[in-house]
N, C-alpha and C. Protein backbone atom coordinates (compact mmCIF):
# COMPACT_ATOMS: atom_id res chain seq x y z
N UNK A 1 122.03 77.22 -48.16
CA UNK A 1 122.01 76.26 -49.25
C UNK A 1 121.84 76.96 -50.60
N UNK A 2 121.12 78.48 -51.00
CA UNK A 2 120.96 78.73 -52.18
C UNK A 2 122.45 79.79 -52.23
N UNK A 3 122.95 80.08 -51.41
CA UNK A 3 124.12 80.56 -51.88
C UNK A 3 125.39 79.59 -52.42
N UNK A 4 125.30 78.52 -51.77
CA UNK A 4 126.19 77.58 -51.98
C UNK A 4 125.82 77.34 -53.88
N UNK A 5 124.30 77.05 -54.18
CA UNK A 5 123.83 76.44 -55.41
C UNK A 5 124.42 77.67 -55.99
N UNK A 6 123.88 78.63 -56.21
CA UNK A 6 124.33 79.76 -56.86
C UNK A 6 125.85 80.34 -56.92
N UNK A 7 127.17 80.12 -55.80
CA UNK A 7 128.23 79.66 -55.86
C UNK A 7 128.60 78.74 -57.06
N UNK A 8 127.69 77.61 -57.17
CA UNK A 8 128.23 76.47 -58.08
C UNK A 8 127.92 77.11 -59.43
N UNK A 9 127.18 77.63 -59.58
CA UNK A 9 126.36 78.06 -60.91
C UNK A 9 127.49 79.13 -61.63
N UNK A 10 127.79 79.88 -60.70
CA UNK A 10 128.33 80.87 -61.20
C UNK A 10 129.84 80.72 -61.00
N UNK A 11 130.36 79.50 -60.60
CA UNK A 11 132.10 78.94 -60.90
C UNK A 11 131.86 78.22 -62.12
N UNK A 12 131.00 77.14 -62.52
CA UNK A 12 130.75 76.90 -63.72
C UNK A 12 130.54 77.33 -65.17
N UNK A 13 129.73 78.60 -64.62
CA UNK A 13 129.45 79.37 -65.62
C UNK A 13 130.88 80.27 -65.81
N UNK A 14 131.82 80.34 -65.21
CA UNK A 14 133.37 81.18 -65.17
C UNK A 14 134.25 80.09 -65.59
N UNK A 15 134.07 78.58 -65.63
CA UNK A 15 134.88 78.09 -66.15
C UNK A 15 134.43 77.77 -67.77
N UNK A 16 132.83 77.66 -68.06
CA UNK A 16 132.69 77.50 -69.02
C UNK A 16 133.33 78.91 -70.11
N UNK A 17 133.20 80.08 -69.67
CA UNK A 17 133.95 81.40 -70.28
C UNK A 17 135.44 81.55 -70.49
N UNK A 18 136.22 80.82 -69.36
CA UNK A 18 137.37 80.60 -69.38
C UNK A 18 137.87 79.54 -70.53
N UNK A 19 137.51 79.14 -70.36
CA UNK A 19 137.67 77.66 -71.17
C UNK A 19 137.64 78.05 -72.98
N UNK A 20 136.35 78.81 -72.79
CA UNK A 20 135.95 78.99 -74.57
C UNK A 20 136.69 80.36 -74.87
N UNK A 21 137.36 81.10 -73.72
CA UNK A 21 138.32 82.16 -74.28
C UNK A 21 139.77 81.29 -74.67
N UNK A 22 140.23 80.37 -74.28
CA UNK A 22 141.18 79.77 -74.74
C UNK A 22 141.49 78.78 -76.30
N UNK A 23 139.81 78.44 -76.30
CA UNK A 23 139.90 77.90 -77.29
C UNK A 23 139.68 79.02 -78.50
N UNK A 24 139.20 80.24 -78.20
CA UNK A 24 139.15 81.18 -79.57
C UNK A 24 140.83 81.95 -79.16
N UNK A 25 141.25 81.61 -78.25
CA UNK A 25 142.78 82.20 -78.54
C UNK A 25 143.56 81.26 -79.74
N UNK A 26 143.52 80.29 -79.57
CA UNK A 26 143.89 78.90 -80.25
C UNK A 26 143.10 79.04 -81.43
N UNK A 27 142.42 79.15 -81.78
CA UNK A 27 141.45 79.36 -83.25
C UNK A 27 142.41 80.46 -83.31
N UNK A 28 142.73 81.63 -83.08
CA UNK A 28 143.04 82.85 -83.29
C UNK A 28 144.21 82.69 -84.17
N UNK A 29 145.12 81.59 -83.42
CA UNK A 29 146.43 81.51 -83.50
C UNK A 29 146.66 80.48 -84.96
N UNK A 30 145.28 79.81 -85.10
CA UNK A 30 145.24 78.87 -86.31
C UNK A 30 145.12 79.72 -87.55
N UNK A 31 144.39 80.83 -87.16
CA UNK A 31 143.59 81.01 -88.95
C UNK A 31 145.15 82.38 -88.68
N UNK A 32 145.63 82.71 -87.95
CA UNK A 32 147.22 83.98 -88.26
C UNK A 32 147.69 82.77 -88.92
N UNK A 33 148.04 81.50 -88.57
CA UNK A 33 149.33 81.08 -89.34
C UNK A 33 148.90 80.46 -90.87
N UNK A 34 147.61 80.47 -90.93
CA UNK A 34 146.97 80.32 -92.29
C UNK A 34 147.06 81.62 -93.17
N UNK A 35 147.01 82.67 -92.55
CA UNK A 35 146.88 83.94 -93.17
C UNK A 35 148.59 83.82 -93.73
N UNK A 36 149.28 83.77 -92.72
CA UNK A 36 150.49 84.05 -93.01
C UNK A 36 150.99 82.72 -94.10
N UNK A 37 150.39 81.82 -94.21
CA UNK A 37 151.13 80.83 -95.42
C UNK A 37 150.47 81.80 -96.88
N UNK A 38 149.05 81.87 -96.62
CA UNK A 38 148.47 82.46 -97.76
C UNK A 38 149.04 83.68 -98.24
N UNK A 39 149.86 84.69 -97.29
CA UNK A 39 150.01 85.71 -98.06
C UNK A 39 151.82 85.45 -98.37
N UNK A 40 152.07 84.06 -97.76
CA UNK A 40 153.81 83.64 -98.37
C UNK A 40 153.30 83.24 -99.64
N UNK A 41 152.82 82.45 -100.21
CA UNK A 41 152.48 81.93 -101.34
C UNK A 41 151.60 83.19 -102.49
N UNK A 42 150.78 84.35 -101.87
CA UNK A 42 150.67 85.28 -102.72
C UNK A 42 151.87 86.19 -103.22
N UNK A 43 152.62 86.16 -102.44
CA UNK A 43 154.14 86.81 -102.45
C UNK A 43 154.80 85.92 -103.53
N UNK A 44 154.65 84.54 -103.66
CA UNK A 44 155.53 84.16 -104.35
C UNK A 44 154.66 84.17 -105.57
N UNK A 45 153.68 84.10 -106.02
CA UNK A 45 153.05 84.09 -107.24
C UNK A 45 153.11 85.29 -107.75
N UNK A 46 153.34 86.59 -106.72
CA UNK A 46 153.82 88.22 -107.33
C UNK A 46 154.96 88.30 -108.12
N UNK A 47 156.29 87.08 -107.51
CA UNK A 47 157.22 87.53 -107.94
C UNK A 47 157.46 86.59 -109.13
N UNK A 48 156.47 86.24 -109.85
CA UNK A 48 155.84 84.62 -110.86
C UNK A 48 157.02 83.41 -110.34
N UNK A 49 156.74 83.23 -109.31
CA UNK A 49 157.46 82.03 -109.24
C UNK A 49 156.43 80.94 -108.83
N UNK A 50 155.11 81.27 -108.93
CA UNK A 50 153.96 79.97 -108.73
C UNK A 50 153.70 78.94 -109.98
């Protein structure tokens, strides 16, 4: 019975890690395409077209 509990503990605890690596992949992927508008729009204020 305490292997079974400890089984549960520790699939939970692997999905809770799984889970929050996906969501900082996804954050990851939010603040690149923010970076990348910010440095289109610094590009265009270089070439004074802002």
């Amino acid at each position: 019975m305490k292997r079974l509990l400890a089984l549960i503990v520790v699939s939970m605890f692997m999905m809770g890690t799984l889970t929050a690596c996906n969501t900082m992949a996804g954050a990851g992927k939010d603040v690149e395409k923010v970076g990348e508008k910010v440095q289109d729009k610094a590009e265009d204020c270089k070439d004074a077209k802002c």
